[in-house]
Structures are given as C-alpha cells and as structure tokens.
Protein backbone atom coordinates (compact mmCIF):
# COMPACT_ATOMS: atom_id res chain seq x y z
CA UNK A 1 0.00 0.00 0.00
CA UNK A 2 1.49 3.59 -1.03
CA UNK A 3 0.89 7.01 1.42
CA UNK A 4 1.13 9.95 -0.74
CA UNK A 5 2.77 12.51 1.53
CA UNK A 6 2.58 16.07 0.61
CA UNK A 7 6.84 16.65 1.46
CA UNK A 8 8.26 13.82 -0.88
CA UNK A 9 7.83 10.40 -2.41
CA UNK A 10 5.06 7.98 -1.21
CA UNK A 11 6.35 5.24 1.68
CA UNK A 12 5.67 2.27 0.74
CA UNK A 13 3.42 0.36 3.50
CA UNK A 14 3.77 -3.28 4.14
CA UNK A 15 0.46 -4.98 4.27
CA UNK A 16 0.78 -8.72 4.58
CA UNK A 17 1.51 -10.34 8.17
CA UNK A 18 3.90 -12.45 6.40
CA UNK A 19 6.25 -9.27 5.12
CA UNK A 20 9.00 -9.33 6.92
CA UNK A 21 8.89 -5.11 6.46
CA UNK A 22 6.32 -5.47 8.68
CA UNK A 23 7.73 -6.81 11.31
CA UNK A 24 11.37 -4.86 11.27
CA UNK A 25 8.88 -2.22 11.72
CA UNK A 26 7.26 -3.04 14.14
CA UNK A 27 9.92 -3.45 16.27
CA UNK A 28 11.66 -0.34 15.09
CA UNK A 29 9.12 1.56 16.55
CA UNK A 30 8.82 -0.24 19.60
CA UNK A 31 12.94 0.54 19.56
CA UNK A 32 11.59 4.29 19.29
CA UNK A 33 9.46 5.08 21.47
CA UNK A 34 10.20 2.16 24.60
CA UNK A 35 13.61 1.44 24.06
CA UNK A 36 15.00 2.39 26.95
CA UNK A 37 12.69 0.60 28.70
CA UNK A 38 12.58 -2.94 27.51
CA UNK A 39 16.40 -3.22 27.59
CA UNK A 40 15.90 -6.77 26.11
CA UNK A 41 14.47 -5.43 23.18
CA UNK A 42 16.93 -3.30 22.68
CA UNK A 43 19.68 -6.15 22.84
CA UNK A 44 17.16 -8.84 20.66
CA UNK A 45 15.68 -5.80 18.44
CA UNK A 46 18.53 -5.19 15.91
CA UNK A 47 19.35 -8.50 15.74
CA UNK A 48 16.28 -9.59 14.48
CA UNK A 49 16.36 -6.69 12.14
CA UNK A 50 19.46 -7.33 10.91
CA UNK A 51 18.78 -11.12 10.49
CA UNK A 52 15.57 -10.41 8.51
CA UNK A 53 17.16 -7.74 6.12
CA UNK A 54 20.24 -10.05 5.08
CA UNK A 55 17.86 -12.90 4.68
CA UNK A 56 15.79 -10.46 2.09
CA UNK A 57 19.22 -9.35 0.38
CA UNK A 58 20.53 -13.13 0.60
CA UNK A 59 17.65 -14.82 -1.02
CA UNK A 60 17.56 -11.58 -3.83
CA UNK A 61 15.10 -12.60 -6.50
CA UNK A 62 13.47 -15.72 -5.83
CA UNK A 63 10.17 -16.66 -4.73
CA UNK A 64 8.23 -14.17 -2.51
CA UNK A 65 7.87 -17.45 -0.06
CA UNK A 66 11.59 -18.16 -0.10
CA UNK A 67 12.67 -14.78 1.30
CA UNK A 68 9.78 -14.74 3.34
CA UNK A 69 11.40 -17.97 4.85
CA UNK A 70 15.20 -16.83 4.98
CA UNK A 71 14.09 -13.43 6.28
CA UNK A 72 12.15 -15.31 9.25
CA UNK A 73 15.04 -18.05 9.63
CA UNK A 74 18.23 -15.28 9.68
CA UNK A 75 15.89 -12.99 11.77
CA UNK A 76 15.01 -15.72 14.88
CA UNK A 77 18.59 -16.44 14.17
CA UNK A 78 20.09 -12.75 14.44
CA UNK A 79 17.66 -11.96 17.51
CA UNK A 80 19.02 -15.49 19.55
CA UNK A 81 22.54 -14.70 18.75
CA UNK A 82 21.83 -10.67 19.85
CA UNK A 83 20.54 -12.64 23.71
CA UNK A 84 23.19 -14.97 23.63
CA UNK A 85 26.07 -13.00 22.70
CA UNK A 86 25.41 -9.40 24.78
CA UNK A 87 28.15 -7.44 24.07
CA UNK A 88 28.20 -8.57 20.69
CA UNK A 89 25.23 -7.20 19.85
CA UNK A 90 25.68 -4.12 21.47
CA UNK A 91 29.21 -4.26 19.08
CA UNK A 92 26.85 -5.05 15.93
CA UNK A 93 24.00 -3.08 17.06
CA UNK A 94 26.59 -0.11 16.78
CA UNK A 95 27.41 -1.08 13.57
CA UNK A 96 23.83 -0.99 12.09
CA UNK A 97 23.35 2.21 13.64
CA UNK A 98 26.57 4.10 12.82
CA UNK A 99 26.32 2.50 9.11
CA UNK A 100 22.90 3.21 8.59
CA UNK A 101 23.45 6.72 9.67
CA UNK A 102 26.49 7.10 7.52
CA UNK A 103 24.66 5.68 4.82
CA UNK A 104 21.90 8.70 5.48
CA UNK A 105 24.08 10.83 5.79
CA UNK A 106 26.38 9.95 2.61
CA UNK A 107 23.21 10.14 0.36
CA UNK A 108 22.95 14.15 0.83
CA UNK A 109 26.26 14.50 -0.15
CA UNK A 110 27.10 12.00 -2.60
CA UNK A 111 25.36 12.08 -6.57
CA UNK A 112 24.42 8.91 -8.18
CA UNK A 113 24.59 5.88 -6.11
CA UNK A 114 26.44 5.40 -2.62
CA UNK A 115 29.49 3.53 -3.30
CA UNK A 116 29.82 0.26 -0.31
CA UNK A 117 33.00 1.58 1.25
CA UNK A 118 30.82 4.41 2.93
CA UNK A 119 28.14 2.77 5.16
CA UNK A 120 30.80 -0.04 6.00
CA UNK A 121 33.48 2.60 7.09
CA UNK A 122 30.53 3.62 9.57
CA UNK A 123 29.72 0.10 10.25
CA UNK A 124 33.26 -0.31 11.24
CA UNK A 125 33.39 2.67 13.96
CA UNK A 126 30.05 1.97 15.12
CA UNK A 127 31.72 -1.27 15.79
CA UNK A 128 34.68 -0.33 17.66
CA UNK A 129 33.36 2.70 19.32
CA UNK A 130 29.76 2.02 19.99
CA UNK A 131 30.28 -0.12 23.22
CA UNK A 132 31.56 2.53 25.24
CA UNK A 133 28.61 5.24 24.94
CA UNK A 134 25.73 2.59 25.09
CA UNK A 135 24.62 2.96 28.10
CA UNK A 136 24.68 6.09 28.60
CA UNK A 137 22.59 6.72 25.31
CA UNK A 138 20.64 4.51 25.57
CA UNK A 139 17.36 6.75 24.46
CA UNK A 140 18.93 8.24 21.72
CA UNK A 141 20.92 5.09 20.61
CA UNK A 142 17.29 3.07 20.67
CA UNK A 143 15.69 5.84 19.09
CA UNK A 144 17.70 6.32 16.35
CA UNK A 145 17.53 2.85 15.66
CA UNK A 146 14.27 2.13 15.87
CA UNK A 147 13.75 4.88 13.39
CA UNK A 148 16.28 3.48 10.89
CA UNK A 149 14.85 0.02 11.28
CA UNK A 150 11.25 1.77 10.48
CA UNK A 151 12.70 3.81 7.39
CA UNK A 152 14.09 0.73 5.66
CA UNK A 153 10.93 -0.90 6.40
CA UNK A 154 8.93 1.92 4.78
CA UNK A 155 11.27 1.86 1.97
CA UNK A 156 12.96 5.40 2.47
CA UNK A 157 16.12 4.23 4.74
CA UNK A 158 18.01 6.97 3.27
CA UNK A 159 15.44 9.67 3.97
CA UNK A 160 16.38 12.26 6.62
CA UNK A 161 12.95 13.51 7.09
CA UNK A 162 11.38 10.18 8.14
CA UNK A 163 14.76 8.71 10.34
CA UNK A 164 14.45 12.91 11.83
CA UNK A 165 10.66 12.28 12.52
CA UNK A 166 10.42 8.65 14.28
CA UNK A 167 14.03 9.43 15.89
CA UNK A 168 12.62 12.71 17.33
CA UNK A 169 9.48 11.52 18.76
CA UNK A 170 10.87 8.75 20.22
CA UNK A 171 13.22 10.85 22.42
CA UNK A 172 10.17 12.65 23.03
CA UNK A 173 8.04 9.88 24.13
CA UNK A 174 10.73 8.06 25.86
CA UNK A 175 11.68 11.80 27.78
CA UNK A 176 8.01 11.85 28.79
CA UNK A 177 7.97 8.57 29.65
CA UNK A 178 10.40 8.53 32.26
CA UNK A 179 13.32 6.44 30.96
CA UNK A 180 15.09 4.01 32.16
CA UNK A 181 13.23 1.90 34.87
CA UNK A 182 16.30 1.28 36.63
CA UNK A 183 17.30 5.25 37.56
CA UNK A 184 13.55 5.32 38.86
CA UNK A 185 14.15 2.41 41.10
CA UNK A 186 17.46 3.48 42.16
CA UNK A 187 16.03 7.17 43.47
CA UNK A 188 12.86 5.21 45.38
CA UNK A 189 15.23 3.43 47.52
C-alpha cells in the first residue's frame, strides 16, 4: 500500500503479516518510542532486524515465499545470537546504527549511487566505538535505531525527514515517559 505525503515520495506500506517489512517495523518503533525501557528489546531488536534484512538481500530474486522464509530463519537467528552474545550485539547493534546513519548521511552528499565503502566505514566505527557510549545513550541510541529500522521498512532508509521524525518523537516519548526503569528504582530506595 502507497501514502502519498505532501513533502516527498510515497512510503511504501507493508500490508501482509507475512512481510518481513512489517515486522522490522514493528519493532523499530517499539525501539523508538520504549527502548529504553525494555532493555531486552533493545539487545534482541537489531538482531532480528538485521537477520531479517540479510535474509531479504541473501535470497535476492526468488520466490516471494523463499525470502519470506530466509528473512524469518536469519531474523530468529540474528535476535538469539543478539541474547546470547550481549556485548556482541551491542558491538553489531553499533554497527547498524553508525552505518545506517552514515549511509543517510552519505546520500545528501554523494550524486548517483552510494558507493559500499561508505556505510561499512561507519559500520566499522560503530563497531569499535559504539560499546563505550551505550549505556549512557541509551534513548537516543534506541531511538535512532528504531527509526532506521522503520525507514528501511517503509522503503525510504536513506530519507532524513522520516529517520528525523520517528528518531525525534521517540526521544520525546521516551523523555516523557520517564526512561530508564532502573534510575527510577534506584532514586525510590
């Protein structure tokens, strides 16, 4: 299903439970606006984002029930490794963020198509450098990829108006919300 919007091109809105679009948006926008406070999520969230969009880009033109099928197989996959293996997906879920951003990013400034080396130099400090901050941006870190996960799954991942928009009022909601459950424990006791 297509959403004319009166600022740019139409997002393209998945519309079969069996999309896997669908469902890396869904939990991008739970990434948005709860991340910080389902702290599993946050660790399970990318991986089973990431697993579903390589299994879509691995299976590449066959049958809509084949990707369907590698996209749920790498996803449960990707999310199980993410539980397993905490600080490696904190690591990857770096990488997905700081590549998808430099990927964003890249497409204002670069004509034509982004060459590879680009998002995977962002990928690769993302990587290394993501660890360290995590925790203590953990708002902005889930909101910013929740709304990356949601802009590839509307089909405009490289479109600063929609990642701005879902990233923003995330922050917002999870500001209003009050954050992380653990700082409101801590200050009851």
């Amino acid at each position: 299903m297509r959403l004319d919007l009166p600022f740019g091109p139409a997002l393209n809105l998945p519309t079969s439970p069996a999309d896997p679009h669908l469902w890396v948006g869904l939990v991008g926008l739970a990434l948005a606006l709860a991340g910080s406070r389902l702290y599993r999520l946050a660790i399970v969230g990318p991986g089973v984002a990431v697993g579903a969009m390589a299994g879509l880009e691995l299976a590449g033109a066959v049958g809509f029930e084949s990707r369907m099928v590698a996209a749920a197989v790498l996803g449960v996959l990707g999310g199980l490794l993410a539980h397993f293996l905490e600080r490696l997906a904190i690591a990857l879920g770096g990488a997905l963020l700081c590549g998808g951003l430099a990927n964003l990013v890249g497409a204002m400034f670069w004509t034509g198509e982004l060459p590879w080396f680009i998002p995977a130099a962002g990928a690769v400090i993302g990587l290394l450098a993501f660890p360290s901050v995590y925790k203590r941006l953990l708002p902005l870190v889930t909101a910013l990829m929740g709304a990356l996960c949601t802009a590839w799954a509307l089909g405009r991942p490289d479109d600063l108006r929609v990642v701005g928009f879902i990233a923003v009022l995330g922050l917002i909601v999870q500001s209003v919300g009050g954050g992380d459950k653990s700082k409101k424990k801590a200050k009851a006791d």
